[in-house]
Protein backbone atom coordinates (compact mmCIF):
# COMPACT_ATOMS: atom_id res chain seq x y z
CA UNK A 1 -6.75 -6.28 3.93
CA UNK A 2 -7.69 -3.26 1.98
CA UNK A 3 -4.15 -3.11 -0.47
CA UNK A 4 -4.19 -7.06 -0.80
CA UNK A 5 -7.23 -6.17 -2.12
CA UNK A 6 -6.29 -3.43 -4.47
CA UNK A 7 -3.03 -5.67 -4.89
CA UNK A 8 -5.15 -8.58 -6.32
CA UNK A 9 -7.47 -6.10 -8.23
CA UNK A 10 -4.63 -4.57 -10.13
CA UNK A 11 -3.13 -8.68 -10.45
CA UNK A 12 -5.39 -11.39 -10.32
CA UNK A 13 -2.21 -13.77 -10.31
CA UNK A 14 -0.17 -12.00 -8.05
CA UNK A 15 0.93 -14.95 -5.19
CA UNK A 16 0.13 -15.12 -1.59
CA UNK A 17 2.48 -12.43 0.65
CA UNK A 18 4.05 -13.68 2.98
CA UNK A 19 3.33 -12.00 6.82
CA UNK A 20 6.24 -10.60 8.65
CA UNK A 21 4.10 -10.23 11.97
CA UNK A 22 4.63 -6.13 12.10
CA UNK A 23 0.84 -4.75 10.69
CA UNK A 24 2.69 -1.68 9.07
CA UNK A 25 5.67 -3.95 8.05
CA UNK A 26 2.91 -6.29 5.93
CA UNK A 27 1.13 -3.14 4.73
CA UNK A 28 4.40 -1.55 3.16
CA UNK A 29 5.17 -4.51 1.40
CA UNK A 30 1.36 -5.19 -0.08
CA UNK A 31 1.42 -1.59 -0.85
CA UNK A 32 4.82 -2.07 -3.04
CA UNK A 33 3.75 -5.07 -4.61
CA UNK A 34 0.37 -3.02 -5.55
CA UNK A 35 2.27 0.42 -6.64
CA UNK A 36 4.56 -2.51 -8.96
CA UNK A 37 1.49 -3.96 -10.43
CA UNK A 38 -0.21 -0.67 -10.96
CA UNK A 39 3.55 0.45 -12.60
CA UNK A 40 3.21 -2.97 -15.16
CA UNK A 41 -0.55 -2.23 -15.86
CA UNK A 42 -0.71 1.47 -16.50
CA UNK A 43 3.54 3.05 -17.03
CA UNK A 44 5.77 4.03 -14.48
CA UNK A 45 5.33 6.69 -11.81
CA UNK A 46 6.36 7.51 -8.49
CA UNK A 47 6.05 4.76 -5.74
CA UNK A 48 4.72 7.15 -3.09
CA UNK A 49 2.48 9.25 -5.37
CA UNK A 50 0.65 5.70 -5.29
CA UNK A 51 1.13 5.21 -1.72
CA UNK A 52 -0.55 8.47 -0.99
CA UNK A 53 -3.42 8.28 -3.45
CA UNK A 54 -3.83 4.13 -2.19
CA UNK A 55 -4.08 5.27 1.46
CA UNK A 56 -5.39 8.04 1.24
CA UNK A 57 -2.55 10.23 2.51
CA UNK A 58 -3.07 8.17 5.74
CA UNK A 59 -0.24 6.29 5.55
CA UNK A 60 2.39 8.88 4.46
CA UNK A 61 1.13 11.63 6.67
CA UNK A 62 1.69 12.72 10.37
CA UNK A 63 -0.08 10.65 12.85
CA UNK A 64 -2.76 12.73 15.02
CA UNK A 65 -1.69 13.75 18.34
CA UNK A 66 -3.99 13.22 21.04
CA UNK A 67 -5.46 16.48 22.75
CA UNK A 68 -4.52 16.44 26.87
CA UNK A 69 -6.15 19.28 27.26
């Protein structure tokens, strides 16, 4: 919800996405439609440098490991 969101912020026109039923599957490909739009509206740069500053890191980082002990 939160990059369809950003996706429609950056392009009011972009079209419906179509769900794949994976949560991170759908969230890549919002994400790449929303680094794209960002790339039309202000010049190219790096996919994943948008990724990172989107999520927050989150979604390019290491997960957290539970602590057993």
């Amino acid at each position: 919800m939160l990059f369809t969101g950003l996706l429609h912020a950056l392009d009011p026109s972009a079209a419906a996405v179509t769900v794949t039923g994976s949560v991170f599957a759908d969230a890549v490909e919002v994400l790449g439609l929303a680094a794209a739009a960002a790339s039309r509206l202000f010049g190219p740069g790096p996919a994943w440098q948008f990724a990172s500053s989107a999520s927050g890191g989150l979604l390019l980082g290491p997960t957290r490991v539970a602590n057993t002990s």
